[in-house]
Protein backbone atom coordinates (compact mmCIF):
# COMPACT_ATOMS: atom_id res chain seq x y z
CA UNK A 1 24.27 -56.74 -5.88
CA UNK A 2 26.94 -58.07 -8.47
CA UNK A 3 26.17 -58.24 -11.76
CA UNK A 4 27.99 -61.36 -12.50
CA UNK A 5 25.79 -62.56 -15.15
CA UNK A 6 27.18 -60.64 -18.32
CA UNK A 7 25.53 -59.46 -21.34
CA UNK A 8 23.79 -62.42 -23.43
CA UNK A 9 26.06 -59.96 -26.09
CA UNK A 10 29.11 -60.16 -24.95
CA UNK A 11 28.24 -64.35 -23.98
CA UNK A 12 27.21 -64.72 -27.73
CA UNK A 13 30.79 -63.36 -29.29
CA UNK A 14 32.59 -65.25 -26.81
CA UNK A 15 30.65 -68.20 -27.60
CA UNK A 16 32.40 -67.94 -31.02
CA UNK A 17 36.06 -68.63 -29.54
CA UNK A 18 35.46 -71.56 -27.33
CA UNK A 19 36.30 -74.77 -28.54
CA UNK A 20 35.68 -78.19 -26.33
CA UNK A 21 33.14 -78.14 -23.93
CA UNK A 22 33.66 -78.99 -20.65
CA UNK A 23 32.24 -80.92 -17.34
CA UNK A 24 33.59 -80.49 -14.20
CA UNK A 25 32.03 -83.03 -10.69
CA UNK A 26 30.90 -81.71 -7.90
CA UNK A 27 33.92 -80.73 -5.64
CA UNK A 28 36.36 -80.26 -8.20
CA UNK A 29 38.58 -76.65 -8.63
CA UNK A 30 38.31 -74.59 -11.78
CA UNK A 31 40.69 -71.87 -10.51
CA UNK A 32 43.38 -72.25 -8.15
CA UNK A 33 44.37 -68.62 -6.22
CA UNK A 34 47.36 -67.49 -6.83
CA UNK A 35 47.58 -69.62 -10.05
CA UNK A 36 48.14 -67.61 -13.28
CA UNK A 37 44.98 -67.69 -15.35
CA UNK A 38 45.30 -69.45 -18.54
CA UNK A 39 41.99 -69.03 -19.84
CA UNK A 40 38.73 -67.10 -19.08
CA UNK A 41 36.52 -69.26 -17.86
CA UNK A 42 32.69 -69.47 -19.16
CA UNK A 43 30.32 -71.35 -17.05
CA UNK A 44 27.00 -72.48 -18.94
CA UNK A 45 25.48 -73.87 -16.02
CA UNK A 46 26.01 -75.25 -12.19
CA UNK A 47 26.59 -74.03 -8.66
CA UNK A 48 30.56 -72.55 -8.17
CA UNK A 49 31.96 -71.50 -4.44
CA UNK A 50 34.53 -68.59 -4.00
CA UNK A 51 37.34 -69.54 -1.39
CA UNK A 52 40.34 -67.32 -0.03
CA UNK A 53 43.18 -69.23 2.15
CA UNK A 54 45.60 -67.26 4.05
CA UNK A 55 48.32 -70.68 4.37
CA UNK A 56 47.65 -70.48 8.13
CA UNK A 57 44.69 -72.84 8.20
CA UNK A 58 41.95 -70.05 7.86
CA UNK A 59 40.19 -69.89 5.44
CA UNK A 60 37.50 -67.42 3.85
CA UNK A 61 34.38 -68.65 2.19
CA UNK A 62 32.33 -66.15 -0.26
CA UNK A 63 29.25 -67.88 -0.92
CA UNK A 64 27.89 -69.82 -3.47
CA UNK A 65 27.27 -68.52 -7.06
CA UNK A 66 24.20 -70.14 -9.25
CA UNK A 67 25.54 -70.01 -12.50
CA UNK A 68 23.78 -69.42 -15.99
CA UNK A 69 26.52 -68.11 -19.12
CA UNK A 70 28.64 -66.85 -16.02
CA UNK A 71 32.39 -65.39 -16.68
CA UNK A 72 35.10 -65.89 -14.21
CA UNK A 73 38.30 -64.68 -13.93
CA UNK A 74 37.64 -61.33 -16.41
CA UNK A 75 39.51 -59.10 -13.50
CA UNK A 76 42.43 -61.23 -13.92
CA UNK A 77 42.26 -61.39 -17.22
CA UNK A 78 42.68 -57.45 -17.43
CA UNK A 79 45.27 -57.23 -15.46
CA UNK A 80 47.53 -60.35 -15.90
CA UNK A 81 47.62 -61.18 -12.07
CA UNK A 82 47.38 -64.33 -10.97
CA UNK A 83 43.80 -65.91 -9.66
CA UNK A 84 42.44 -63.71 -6.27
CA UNK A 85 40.23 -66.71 -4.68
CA UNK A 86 39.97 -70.77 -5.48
CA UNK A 87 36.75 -71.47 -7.83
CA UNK A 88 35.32 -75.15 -6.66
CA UNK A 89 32.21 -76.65 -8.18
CA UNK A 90 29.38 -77.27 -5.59
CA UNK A 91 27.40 -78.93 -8.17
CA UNK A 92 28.58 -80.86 -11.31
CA UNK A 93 29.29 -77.79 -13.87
CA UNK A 94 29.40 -77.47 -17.95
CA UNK A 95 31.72 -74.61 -18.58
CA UNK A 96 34.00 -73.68 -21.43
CA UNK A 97 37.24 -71.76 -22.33
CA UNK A 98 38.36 -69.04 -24.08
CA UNK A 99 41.44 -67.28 -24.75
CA UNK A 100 42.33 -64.50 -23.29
CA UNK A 101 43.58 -62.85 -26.43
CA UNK A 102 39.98 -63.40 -27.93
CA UNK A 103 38.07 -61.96 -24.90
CA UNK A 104 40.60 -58.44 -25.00
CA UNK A 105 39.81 -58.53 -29.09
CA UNK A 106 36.29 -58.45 -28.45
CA UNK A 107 36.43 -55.88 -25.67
CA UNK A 108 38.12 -53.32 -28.09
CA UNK A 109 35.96 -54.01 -31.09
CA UNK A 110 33.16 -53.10 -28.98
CA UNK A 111 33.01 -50.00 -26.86
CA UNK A 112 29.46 -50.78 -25.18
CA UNK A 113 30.90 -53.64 -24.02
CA UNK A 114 34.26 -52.89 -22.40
CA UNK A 115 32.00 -50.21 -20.62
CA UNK A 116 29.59 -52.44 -19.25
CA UNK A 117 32.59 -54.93 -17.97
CA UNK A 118 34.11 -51.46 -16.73
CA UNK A 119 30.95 -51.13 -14.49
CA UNK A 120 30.40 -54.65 -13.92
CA UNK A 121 34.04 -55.16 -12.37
CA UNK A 122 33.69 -51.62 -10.66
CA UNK A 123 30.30 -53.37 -8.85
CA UNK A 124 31.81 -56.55 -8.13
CA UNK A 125 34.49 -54.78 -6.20
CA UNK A 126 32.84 -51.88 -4.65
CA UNK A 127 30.81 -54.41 -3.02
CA UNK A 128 33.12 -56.95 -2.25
CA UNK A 129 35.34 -53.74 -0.24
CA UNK A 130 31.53 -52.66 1.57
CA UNK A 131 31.43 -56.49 2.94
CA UNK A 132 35.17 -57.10 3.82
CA UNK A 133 34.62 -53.55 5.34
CA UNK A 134 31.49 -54.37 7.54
CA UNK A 135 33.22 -58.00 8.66
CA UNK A 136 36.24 -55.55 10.08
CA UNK A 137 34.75 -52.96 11.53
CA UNK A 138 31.25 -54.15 13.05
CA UNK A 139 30.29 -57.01 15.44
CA UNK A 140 29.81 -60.48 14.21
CA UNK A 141 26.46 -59.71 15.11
CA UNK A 142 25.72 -57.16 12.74
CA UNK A 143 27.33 -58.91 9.81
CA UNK A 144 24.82 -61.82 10.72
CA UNK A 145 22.02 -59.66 11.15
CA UNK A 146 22.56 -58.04 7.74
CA UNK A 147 23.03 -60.80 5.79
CA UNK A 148 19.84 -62.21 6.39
CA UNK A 149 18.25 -59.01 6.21
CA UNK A 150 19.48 -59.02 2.53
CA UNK A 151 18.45 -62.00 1.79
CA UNK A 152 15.20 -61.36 2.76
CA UNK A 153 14.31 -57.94 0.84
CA UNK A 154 16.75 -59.27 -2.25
CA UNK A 155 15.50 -61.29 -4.92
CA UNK A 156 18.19 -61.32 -7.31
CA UNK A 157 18.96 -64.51 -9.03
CA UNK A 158 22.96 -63.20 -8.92
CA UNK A 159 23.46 -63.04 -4.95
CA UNK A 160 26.01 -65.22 -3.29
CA UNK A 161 24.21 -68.32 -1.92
CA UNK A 162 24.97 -69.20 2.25
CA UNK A 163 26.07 -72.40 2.66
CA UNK A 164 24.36 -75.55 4.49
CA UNK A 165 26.45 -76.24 6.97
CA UNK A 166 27.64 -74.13 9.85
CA UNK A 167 30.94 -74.57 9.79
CA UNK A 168 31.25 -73.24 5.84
CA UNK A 169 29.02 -70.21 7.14
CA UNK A 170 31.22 -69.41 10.04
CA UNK A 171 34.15 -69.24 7.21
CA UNK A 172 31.86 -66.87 5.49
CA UNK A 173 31.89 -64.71 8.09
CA UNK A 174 35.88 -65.41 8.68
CA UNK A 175 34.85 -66.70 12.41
CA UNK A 176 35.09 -69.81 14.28
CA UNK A 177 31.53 -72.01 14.85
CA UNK A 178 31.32 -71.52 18.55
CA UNK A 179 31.32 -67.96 17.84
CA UNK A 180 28.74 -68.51 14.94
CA UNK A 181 26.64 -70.32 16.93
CA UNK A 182 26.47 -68.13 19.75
CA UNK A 183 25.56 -64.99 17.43
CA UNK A 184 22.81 -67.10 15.85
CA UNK A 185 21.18 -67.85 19.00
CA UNK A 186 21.11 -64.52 20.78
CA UNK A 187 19.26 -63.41 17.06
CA UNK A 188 17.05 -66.29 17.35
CA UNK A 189 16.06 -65.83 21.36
CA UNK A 190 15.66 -62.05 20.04
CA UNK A 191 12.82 -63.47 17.91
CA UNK A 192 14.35 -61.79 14.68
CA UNK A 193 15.55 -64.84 12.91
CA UNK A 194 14.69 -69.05 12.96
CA UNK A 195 16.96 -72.00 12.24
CA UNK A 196 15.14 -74.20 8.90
CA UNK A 197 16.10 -76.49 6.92
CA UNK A 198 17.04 -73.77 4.38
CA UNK A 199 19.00 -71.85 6.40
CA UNK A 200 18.55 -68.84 9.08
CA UNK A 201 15.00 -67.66 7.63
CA UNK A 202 13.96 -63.86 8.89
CA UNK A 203 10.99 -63.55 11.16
CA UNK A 204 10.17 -59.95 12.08
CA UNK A 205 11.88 -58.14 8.73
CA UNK A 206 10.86 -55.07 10.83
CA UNK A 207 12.70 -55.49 14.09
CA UNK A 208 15.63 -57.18 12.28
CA UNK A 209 16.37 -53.80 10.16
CA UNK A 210 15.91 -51.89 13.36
CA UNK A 211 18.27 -53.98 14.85
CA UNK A 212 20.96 -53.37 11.96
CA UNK A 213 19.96 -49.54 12.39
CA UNK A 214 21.29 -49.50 15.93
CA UNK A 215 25.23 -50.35 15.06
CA UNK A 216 25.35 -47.79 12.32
C-alpha cells in the first residue's frame, strides 16, 4: 500500500522550518481542491479524510488516513498545481507548516531523499490509478469484495480507513446507498462477509478470494 508515512529523516529536517504549531477540530478542511497550495502541510497526529467533488453533487470519498509525522500536499508541491482532493479532519489534528521553498531546498541537498519521495509519490499514484481502474472497469461487487479482502490479509498501519457510515462508504465506492446496500447483502447471504459494529468484517478469507478470482 502507500507509503504515506515519510522518512523520520526527511520529518526531522523539515521539522527545522516549521514555525507555529497548529490544531485543527474535528470536521474542519486543511486543503481545499483546486485551491493553490500555500504550504506543505505536516500532520503530527489525528485522523484526515481525502474527498474529490465533481460540482454536480457527487462526490468521491478516499478513506480515512491515521496520521503520525504525515506530509500532505508534496505532489503539489512539485509541480505547482493546485490541491487534487479536499483534506478534512475526522478527528481533532496537530499539524504544522512549512514552506515550500524549504521542503524543495531539502530535497536537493539530499539525493536519498528526493529518491525515496520519487518512489513514494510513484506508489501513491500507481495505486491510486489500480483502484480508480478496478471502480471503472469491474462490478461494484468486486470492488466490495476486494476491499475487504485487503483489509483482511493487510496489516499496514498506512491503509486508507472505511468509513462508519454507509452512505460515506457508498461515496467511496463512487455509488449510491441502495446500490451499496444491495452489493453488501448478496456478499453477506453468500456467507463471505458480516455486518459489525466495525464495519463489513470477512468470514471465509478463502471463499472471498475465490470469489475475487472469478471476475479477473
Amino acid at each position: 500500500m502507500f507509503q504515506y508515512h515519510f522518512s523520520t529523516d526527511l520529518v526531522e529536517q523539515l521539522l527545522k522550518f516549521t514555525g507555529n504549531h497548529y490544531q485543527q477540530e474535528k470536521k474542519e478542511v486543511l486543503l481545499h481542491q483546486d485551491q493553490p497550495l500555500q504550504k506543505l502541510v505536516l500532520v503530527r497526529s489525528g485522523t484526515v479524510s481525502f474527498s474529490y467533488d465533481v460540482g454536480n453533487g457527487r462526490r468521491l470519498l478516499l478513506g480515512q488516513l491515521d496520521c503520525n509525522n504525515t506530509l500532505i500536499g508534496e505532489i503539489e508541491a512539485l509541480n505547482n498545481q493546485p490541491c487534487i482532493y479536499t483534506v478534512t479532519c475526522f478527528s481533532d489534528v496537530s499539524y504544522d507548516l512549512i514552506e515550500l521553498k524549504h521542503w524543495r531546498q531539502v530535497l536537493l541537498e539530499n539525493p536519498q531523499l528526493s529518491l525515496y519521495t520519487a518512489q513514494t509519490i510513484a506508489a501513491k499514484f500507481q495505486e491510486n490509478q489500480k483502484v480508480n481502474l478496478d471502480k471503472l472497469l469491474l462490478p461494484l461487487s468486486y470492488n466490495i469484495a476486494k476491499d475487504c479482502l485487503m483489509r483482511a490479509q493487510n496489516t499496514n498501519p498506512t491503509l486508507l480507513r472505511a468509513y462508519p457510515t454507509v452512505s460515506a462508504e457508498a461515496e467511496r465506492f463512487a455509488t449510491t446507498e441502495r446500490a451499496y446496500r444491495r452489493v453488501v447483502t448478496e456478499l453477506v447471504d453468500k456467507g463471505l462477509i458480516v455486518r459489525s459494529k466495525d464495519g463489513l468484517q470477512t468470514i471465509d478469507e478463502a471463499a472471498l478470494s475465490e470469489f475475487v478470482d472469478s471476475f479477473i
